[in-house]
PDB file of N, CA and C in Angstrom:
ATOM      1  N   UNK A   1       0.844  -1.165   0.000  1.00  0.00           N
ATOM      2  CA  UNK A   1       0.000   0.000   0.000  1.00  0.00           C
ATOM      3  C   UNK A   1       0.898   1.240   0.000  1.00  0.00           C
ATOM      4  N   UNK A   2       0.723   2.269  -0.728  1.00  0.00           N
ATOM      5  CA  UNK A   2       1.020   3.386  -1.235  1.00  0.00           C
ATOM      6  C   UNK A   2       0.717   4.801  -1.009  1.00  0.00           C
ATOM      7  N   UNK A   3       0.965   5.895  -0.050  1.00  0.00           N
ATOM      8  CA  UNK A   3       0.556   6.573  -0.058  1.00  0.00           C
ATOM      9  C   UNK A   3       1.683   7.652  -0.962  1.00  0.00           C
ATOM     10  N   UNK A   4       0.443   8.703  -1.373  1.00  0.00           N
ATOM     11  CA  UNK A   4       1.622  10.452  -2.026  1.00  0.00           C
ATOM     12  C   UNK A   4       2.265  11.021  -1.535  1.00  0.00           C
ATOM     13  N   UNK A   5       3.608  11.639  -1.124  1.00  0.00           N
ATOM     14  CA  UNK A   5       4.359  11.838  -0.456  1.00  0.00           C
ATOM     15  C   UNK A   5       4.561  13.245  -0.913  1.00  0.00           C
ATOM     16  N   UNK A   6       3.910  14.437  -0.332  1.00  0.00           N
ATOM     17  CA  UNK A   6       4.767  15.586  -0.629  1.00  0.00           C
ATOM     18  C   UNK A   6       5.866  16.162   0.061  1.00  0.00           C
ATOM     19  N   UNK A   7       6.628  17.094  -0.411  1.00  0.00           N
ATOM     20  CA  UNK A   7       8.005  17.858  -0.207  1.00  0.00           C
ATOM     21  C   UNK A   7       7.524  17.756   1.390  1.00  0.00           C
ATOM     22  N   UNK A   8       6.307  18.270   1.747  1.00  0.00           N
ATOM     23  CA  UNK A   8       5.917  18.550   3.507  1.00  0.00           C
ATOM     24  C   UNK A   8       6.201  17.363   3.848  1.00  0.00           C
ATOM     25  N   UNK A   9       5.504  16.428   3.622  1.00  0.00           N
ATOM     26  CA  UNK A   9       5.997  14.943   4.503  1.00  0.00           C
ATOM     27  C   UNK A   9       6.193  14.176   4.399  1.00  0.00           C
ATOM     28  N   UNK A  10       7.476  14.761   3.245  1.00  0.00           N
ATOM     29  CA  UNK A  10       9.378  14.534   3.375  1.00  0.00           C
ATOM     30  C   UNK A  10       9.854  15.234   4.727  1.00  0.00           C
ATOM     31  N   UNK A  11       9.762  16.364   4.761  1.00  0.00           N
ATOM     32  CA  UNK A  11      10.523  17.175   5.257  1.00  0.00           C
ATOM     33  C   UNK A  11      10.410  16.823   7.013  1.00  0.00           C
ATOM     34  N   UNK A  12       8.760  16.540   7.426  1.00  0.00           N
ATOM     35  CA  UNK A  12       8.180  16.023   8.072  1.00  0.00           C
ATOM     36  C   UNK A  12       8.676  14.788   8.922  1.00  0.00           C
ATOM     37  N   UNK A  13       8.847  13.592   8.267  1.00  0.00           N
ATOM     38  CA  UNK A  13       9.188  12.423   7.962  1.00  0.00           C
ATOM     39  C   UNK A  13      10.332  12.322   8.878  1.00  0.00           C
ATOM     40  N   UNK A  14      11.681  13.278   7.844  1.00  0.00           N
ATOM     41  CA  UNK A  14      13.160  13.295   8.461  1.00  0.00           C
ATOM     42  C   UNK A  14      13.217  13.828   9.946  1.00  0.00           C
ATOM     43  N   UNK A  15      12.357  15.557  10.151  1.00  0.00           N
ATOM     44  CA  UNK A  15      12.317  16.150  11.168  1.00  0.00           C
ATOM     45  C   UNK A  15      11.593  15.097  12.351  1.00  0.00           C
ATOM     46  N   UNK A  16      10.582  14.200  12.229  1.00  0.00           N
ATOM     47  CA  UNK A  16       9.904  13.295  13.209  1.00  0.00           C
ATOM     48  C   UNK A  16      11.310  12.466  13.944  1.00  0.00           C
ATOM     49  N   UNK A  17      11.816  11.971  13.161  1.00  0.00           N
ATOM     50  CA  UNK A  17      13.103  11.322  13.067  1.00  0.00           C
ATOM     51  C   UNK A  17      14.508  11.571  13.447  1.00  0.00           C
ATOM     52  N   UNK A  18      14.267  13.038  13.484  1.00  0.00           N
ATOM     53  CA  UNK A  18      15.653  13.679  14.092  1.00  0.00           C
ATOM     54  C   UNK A  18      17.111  13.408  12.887  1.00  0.00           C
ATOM     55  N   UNK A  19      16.229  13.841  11.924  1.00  0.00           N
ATOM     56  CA  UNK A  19      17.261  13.470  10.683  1.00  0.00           C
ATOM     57  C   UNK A  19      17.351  14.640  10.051  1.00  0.00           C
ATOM     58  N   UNK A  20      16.351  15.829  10.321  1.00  0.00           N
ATOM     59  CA  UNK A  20      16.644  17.448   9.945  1.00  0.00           C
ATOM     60  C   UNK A  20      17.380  18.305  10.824  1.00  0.00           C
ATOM     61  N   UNK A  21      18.705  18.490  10.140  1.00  0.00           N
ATOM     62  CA  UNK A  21      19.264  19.456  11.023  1.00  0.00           C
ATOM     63  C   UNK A  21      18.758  20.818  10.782  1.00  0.00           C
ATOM     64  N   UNK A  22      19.338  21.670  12.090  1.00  0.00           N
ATOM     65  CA  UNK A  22      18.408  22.444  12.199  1.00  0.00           C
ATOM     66  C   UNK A  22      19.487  23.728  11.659  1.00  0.00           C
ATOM     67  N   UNK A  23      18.352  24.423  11.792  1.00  0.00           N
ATOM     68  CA  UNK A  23      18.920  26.028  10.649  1.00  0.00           C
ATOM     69  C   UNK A  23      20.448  26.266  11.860  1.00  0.00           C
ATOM     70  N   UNK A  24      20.669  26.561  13.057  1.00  0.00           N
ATOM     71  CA  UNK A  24      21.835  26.513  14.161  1.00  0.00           C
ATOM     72  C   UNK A  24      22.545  25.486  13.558  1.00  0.00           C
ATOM     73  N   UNK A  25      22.706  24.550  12.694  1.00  0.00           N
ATOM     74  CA  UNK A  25      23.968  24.112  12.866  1.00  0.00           C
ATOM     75  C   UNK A  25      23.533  22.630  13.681  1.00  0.00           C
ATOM     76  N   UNK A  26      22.630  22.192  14.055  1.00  0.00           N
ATOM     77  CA  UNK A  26      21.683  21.075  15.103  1.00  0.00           C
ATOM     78  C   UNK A  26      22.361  20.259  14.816  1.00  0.00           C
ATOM     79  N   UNK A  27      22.078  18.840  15.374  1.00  0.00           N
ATOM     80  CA  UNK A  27      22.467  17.254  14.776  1.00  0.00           C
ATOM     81  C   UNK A  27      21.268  17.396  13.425  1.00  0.00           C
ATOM     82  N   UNK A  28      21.515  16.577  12.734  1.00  0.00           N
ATOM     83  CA  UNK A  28      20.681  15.696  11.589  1.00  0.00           C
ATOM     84  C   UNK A  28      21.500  15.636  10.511  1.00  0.00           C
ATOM     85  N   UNK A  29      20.934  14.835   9.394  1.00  0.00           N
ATOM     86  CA  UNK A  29      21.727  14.696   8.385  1.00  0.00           C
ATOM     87  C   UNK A  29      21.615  15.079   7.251  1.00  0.00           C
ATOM     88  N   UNK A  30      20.695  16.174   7.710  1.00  0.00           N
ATOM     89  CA  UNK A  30      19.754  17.127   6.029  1.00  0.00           C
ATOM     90  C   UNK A  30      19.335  18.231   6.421  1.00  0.00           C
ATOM     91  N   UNK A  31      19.870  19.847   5.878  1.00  0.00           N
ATOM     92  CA  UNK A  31      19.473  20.072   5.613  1.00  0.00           C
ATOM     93  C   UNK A  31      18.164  20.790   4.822  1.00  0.00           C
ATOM     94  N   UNK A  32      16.998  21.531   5.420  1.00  0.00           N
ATOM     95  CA  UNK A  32      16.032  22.298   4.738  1.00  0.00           C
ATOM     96  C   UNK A  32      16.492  21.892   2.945  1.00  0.00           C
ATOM     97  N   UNK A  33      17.307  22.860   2.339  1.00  0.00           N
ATOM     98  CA  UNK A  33      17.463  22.656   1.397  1.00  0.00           C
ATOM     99  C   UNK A  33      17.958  21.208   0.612  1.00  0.00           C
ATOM    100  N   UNK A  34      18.842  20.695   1.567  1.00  0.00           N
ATOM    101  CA  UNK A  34      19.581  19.245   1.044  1.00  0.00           C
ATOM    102  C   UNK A  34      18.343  18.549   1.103  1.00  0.00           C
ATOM    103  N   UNK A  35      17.065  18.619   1.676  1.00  0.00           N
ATOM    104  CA  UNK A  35      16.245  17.611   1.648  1.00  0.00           C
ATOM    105  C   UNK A  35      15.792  17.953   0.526  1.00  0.00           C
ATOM    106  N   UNK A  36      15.279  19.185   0.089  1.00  0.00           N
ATOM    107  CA  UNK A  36      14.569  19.663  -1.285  1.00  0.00           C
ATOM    108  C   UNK A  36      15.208  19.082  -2.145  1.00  0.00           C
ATOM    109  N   UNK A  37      16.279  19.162  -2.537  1.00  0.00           N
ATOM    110  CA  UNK A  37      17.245  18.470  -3.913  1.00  0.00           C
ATOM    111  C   UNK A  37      17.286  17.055  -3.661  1.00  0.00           C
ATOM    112  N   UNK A  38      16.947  16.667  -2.699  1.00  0.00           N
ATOM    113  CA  UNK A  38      16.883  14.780  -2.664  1.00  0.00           C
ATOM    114  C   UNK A  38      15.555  14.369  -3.203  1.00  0.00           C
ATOM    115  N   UNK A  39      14.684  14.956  -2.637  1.00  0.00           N
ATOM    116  CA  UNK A  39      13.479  14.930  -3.198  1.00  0.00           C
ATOM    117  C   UNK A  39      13.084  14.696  -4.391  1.00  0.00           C
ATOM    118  N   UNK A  40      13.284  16.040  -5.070  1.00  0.00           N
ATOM    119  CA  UNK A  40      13.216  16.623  -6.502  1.00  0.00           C
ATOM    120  C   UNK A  40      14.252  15.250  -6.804  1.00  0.00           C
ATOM    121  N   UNK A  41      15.327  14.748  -6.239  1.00  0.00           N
ATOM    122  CA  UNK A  41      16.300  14.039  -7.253  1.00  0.00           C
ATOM    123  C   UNK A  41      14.939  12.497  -7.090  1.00  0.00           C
ATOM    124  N   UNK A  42      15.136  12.007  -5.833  1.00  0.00           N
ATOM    125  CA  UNK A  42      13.891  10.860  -5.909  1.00  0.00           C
ATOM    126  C   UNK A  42      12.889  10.555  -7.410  1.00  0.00           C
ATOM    127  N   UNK A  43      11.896  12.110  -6.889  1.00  0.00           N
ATOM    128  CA  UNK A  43      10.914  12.066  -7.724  1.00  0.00           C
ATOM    129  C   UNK A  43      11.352  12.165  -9.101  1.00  0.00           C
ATOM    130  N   UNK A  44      12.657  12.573  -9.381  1.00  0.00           N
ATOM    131  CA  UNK A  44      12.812  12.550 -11.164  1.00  0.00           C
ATOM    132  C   UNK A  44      13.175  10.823 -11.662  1.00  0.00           C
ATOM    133  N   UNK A  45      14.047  10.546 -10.094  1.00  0.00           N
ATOM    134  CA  UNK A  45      14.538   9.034 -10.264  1.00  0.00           C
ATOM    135  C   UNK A  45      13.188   7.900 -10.667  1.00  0.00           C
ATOM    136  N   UNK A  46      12.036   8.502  -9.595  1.00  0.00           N
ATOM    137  CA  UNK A  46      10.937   7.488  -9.438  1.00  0.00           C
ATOM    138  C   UNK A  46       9.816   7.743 -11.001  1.00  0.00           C
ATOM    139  N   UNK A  47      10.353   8.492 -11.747  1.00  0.00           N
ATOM    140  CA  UNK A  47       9.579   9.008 -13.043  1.00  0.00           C
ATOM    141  C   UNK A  47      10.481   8.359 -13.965  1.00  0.00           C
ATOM    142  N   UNK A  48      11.811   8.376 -13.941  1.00  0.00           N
ATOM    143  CA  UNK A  48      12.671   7.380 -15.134  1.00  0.00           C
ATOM    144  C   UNK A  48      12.562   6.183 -15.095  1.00  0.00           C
ATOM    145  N   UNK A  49      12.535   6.043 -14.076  1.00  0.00           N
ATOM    146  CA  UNK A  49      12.750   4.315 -13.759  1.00  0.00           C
ATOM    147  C   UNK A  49      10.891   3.765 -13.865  1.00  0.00           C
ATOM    148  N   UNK A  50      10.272   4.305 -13.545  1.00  0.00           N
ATOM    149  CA  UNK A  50       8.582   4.529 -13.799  1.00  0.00           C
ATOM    150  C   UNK A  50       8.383   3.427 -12.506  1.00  0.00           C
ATOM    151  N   UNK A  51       8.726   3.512 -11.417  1.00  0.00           N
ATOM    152  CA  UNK A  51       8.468   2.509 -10.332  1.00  0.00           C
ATOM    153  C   UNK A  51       8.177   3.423  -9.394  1.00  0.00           C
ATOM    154  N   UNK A  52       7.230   3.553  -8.564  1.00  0.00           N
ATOM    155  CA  UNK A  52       7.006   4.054  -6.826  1.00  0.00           C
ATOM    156  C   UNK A  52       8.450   3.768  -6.359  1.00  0.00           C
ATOM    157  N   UNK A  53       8.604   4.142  -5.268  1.00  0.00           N
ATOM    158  CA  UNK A  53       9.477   4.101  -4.141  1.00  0.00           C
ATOM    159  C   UNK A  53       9.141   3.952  -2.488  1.00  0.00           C
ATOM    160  N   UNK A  54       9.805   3.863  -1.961  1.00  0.00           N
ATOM    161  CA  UNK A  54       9.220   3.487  -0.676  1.00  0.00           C
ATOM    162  C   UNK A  54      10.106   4.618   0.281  1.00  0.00           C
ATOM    163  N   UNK A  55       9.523   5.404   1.075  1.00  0.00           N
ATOM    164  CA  UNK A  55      10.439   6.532   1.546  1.00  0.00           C
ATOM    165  C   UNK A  55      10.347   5.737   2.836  1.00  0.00           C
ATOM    166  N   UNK A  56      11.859   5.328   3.464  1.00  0.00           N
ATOM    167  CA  UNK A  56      13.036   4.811   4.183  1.00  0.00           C
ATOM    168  C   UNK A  56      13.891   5.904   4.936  1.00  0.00           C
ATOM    169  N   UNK A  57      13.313   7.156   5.665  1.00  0.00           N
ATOM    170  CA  UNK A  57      14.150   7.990   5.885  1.00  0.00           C
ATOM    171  C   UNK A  57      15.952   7.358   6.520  1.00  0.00           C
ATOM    172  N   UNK A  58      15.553   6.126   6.622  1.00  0.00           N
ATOM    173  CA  UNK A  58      17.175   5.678   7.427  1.00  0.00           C
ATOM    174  C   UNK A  58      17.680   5.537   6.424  1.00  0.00           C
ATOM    175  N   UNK A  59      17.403   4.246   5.118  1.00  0.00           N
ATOM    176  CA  UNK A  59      18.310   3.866   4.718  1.00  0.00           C
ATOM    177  C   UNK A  59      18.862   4.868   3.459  1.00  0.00           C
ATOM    178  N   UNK A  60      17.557   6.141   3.555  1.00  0.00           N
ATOM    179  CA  UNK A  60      18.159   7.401   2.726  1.00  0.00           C
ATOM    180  C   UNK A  60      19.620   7.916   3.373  1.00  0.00           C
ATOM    181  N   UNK A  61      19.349   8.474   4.920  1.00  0.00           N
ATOM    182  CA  UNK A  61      20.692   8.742   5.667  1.00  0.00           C
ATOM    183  C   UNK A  61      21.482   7.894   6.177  1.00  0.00           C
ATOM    184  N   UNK A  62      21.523   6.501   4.796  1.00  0.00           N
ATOM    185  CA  UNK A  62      22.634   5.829   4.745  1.00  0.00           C
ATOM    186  C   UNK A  62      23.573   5.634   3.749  1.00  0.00           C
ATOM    187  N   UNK A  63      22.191   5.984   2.776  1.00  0.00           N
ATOM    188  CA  UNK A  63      22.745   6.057   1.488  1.00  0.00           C
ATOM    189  C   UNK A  63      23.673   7.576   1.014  1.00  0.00           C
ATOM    190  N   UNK A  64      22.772   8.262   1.197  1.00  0.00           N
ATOM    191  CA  UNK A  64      22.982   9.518   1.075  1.00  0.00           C
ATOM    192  C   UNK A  64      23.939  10.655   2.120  1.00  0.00           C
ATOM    193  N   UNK A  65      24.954  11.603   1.456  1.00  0.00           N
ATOM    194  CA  UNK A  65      25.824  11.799   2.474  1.00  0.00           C
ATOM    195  C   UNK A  65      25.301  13.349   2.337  1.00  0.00           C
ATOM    196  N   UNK A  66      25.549  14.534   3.110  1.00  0.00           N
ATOM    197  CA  UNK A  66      25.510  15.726   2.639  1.00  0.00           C
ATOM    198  C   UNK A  66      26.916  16.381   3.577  1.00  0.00           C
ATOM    199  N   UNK A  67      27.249  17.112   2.007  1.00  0.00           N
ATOM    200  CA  UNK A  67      28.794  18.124   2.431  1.00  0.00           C
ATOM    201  C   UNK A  67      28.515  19.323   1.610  1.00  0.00           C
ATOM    202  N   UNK A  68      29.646  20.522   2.191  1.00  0.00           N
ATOM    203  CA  UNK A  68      29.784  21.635   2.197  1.00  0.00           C
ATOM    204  C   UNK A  68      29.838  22.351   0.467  1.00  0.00           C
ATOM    205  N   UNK A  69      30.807  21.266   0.208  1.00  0.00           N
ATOM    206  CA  UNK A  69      30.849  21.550  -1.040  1.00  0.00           C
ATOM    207  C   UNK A  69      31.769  20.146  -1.508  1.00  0.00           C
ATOM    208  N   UNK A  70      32.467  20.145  -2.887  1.00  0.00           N
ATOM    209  CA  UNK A  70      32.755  18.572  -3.190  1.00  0.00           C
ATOM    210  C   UNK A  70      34.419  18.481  -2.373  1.00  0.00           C
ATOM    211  N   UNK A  71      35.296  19.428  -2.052  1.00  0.00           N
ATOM    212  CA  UNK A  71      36.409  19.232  -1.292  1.00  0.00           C
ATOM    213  C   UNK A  71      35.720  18.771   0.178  1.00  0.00           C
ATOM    214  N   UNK A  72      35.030  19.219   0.916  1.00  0.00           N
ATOM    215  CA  UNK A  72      34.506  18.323   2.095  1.00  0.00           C
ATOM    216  C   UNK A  72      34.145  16.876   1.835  1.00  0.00           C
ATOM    217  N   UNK A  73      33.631  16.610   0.302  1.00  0.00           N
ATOM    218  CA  UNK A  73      33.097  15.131  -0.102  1.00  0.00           C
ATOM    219  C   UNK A  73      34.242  14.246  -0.238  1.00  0.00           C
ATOM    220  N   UNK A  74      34.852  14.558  -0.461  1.00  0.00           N
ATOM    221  CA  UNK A  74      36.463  14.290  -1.488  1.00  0.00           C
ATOM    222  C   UNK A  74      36.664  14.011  -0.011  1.00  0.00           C
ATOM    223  N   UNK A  75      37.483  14.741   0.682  1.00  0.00           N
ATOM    224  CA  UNK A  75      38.247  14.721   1.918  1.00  0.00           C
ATOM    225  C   UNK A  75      37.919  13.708   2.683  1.00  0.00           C
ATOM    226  N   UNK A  76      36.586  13.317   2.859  1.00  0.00           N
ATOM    227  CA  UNK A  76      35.544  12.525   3.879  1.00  0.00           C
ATOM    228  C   UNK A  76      36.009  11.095   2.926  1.00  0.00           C
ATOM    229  N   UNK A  77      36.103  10.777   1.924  1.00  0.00           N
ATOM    230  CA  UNK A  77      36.004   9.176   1.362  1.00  0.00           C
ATOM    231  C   UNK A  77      37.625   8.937   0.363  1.00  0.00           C
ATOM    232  N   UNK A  78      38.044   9.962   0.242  1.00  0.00           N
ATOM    233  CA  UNK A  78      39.249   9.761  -0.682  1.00  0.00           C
ATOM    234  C   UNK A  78      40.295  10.884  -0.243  1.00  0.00           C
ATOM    235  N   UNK A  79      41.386  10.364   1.267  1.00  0.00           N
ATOM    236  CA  UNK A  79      42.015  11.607   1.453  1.00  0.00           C
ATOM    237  C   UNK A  79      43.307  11.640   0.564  1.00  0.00           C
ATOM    238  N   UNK A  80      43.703  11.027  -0.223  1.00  0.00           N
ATOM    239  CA  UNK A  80      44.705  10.694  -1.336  1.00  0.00           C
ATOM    240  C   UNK A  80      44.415  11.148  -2.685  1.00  0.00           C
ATOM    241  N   UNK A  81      43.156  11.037  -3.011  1.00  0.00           N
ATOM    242  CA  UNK A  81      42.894  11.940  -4.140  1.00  0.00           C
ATOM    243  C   UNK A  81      42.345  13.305  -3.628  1.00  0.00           C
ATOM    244  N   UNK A  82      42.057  13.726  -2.578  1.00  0.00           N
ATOM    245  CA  UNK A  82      41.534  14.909  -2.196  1.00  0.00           C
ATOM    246  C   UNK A  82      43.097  15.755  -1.988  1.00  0.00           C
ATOM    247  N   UNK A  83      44.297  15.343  -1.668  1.00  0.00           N
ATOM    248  CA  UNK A  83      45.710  15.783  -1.423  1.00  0.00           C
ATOM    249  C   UNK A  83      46.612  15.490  -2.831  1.00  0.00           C
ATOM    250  N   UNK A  84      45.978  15.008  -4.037  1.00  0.00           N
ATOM    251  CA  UNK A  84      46.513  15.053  -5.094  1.00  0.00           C
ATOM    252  C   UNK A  84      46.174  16.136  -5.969  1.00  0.00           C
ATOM    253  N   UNK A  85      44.477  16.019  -6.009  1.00  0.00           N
ATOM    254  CA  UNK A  85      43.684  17.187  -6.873  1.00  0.00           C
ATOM    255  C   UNK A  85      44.034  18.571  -6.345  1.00  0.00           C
ATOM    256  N   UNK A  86      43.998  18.819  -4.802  1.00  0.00           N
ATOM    257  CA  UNK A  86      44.123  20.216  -4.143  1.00  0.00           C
ATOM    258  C   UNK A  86      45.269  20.730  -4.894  1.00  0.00           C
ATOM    259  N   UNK A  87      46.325  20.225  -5.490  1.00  0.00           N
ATOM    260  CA  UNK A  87      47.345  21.239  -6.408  1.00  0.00           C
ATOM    261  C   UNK A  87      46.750  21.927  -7.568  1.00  0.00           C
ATOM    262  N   UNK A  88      45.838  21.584  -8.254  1.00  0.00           N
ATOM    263  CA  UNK A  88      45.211  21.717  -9.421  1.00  0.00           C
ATOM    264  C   UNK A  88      44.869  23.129  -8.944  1.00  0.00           C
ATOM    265  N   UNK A  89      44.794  24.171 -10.284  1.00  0.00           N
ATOM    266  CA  UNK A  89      43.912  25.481 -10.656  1.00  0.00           C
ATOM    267  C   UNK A  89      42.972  25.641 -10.479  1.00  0.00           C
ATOM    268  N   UNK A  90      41.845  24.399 -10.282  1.00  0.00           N
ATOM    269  CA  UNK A  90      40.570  24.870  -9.948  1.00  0.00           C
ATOM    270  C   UNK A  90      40.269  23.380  -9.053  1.00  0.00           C
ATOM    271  N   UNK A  91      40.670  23.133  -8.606  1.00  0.00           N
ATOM    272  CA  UNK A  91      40.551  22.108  -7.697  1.00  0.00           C
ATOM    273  C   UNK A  91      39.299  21.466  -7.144  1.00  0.00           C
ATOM    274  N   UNK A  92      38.128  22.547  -6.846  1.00  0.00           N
ATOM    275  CA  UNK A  92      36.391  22.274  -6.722  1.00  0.00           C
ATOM    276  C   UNK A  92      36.318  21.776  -8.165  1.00  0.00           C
ATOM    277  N   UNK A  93      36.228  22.029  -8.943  1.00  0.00           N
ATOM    278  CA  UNK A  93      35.894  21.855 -10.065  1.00  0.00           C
ATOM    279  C   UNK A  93      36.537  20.167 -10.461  1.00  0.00           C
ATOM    280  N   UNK A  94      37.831  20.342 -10.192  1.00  0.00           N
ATOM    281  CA  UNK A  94      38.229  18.528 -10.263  1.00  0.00           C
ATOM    282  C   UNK A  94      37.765  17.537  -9.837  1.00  0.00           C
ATOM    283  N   UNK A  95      37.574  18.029  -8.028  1.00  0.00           N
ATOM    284  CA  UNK A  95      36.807  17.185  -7.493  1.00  0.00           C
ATOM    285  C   UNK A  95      35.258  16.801  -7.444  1.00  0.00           C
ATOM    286  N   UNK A  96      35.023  18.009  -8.012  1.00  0.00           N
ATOM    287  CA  UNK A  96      33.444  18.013  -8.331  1.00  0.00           C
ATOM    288  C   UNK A  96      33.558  16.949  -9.581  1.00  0.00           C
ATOM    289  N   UNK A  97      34.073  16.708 -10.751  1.00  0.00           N
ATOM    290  CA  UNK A  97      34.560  16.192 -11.954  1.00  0.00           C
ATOM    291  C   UNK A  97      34.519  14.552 -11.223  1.00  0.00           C
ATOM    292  N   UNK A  98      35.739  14.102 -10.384  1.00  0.00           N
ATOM    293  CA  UNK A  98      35.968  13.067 -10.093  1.00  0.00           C
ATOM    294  C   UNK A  98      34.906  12.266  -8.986  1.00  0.00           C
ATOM    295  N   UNK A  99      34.350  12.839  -8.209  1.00  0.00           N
ATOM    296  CA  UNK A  99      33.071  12.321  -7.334  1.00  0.00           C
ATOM    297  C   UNK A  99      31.618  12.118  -8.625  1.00  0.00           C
ATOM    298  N   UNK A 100      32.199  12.908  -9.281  1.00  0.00           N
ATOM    299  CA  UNK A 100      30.759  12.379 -10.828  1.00  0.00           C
ATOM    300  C   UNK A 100      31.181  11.106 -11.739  1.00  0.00           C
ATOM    301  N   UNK A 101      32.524  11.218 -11.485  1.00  0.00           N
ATOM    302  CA  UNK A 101      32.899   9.585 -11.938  1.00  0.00           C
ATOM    303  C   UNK A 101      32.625   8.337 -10.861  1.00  0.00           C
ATOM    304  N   UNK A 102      33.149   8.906  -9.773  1.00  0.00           N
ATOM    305  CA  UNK A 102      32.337   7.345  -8.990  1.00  0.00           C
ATOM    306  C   UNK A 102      31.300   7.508  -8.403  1.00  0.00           C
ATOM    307  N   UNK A 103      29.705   8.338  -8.586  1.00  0.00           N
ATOM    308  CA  UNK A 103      28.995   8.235  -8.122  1.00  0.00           C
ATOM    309  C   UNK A 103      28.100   9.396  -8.246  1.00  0.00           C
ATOM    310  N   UNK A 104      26.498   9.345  -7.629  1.00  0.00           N
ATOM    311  CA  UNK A 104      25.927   9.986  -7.909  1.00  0.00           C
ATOM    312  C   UNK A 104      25.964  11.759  -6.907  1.00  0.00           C
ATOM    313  N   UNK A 105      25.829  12.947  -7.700  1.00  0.00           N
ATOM    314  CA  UNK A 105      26.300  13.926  -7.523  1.00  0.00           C
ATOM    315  C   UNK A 105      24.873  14.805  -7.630  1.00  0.00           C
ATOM    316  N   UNK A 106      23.945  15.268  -6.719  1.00  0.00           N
ATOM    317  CA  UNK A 106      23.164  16.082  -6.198  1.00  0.00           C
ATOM    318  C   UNK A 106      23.243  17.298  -5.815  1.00  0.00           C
ATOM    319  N   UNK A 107      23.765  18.255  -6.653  1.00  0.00           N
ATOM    320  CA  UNK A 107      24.143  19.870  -6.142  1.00  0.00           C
ATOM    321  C   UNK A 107      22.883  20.933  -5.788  1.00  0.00           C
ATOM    322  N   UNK A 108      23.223  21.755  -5.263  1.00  0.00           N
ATOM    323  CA  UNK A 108      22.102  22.524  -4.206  1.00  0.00           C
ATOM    324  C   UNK A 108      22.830  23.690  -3.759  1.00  0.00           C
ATOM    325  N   UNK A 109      22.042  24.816  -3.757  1.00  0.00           N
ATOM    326  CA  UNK A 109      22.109  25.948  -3.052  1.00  0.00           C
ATOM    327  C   UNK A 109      22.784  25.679  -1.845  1.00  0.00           C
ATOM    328  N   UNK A 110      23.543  25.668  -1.439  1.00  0.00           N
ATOM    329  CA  UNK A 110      24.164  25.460  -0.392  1.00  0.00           C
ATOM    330  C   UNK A 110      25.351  24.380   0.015  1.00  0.00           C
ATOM    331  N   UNK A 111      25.376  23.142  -0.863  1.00  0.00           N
ATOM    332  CA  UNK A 111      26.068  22.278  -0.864  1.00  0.00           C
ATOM    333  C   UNK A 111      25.838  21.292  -1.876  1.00  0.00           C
ATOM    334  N   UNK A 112      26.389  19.984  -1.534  1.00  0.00           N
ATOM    335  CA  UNK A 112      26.316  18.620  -2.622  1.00  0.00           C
ATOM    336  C   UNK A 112      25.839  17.957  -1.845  1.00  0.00           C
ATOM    337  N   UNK A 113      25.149  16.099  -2.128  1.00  0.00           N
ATOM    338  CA  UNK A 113      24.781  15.418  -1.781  1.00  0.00           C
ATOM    339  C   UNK A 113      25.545  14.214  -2.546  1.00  0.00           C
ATOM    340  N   UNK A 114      26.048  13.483  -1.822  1.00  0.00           N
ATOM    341  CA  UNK A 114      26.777  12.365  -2.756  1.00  0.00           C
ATOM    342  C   UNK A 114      26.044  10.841  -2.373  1.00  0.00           C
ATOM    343  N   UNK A 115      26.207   9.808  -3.288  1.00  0.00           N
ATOM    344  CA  UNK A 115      25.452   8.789  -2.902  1.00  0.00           C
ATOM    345  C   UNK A 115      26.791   8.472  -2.309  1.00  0.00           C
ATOM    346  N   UNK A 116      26.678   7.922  -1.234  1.00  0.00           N
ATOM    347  CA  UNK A 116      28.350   7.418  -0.413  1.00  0.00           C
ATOM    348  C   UNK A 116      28.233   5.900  -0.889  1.00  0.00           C
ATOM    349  N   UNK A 117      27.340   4.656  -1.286  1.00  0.00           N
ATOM    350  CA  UNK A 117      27.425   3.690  -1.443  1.00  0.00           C
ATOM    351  C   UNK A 117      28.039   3.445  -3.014  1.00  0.00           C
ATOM    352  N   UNK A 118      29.437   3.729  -2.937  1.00  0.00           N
ATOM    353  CA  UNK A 118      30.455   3.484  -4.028  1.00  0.00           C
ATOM    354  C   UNK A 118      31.794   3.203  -4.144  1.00  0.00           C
TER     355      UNK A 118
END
């Protein structure tokens, strides 16, 4: 059984859960905005693939990582390529480049979202 899931309870969902951090800086693992771009990414996912989904707020904040920008992403899973690329001229831009090679890359007003299961 299936219910419609809007952006509210998404947002809802995580915050019940203690999985929305809060505008201070709080514990959680999302975001106001990082939840919006997961969402929107879901619902485009659950329209290609043409299958429902089942909203899992855990095994989302297991799957799903959120950082500052892609040198915080980089740093957190690859500190050898994050201390190779940092010489480079535009270095966000590399690492933004190389986290799109191993995996999925969710950008947002405020930060990235990386799928960490890679």
């Amino acid at each position: 059984m299936y219910s419609y899931i809007t952006f509210s309870n998404f947002v809802d969902t995580f915050r019940a859960m203690g999985r929305l951090r809060t505008r201070d800086g709080g514990e959680g693992n999302f975001t106001y905005d990082a939840l919006r771009a997961l969402f929107d990414y879901l619902e485009e996912l659950e329209y290609d693939i043409g299958e429902d989904m089942q909203l899992d707020p855990i095994a989302l904040c297991c799957q799903f990582s959120q950082y500052e920008d892609a040198a915080d992403a980089v740093h957190a899973v690859d500190r050898d390529v994050y201390r190779d690329v940092m010489e480079n001229n535009d270095p966000e831009e590399s690492l933004l480049d190389w986290l799109r090679d191993q995996t999925t890359v969710i950008k947002f007003n405020g930060g990235i979202i990386i799928d960490s299961e890679f």
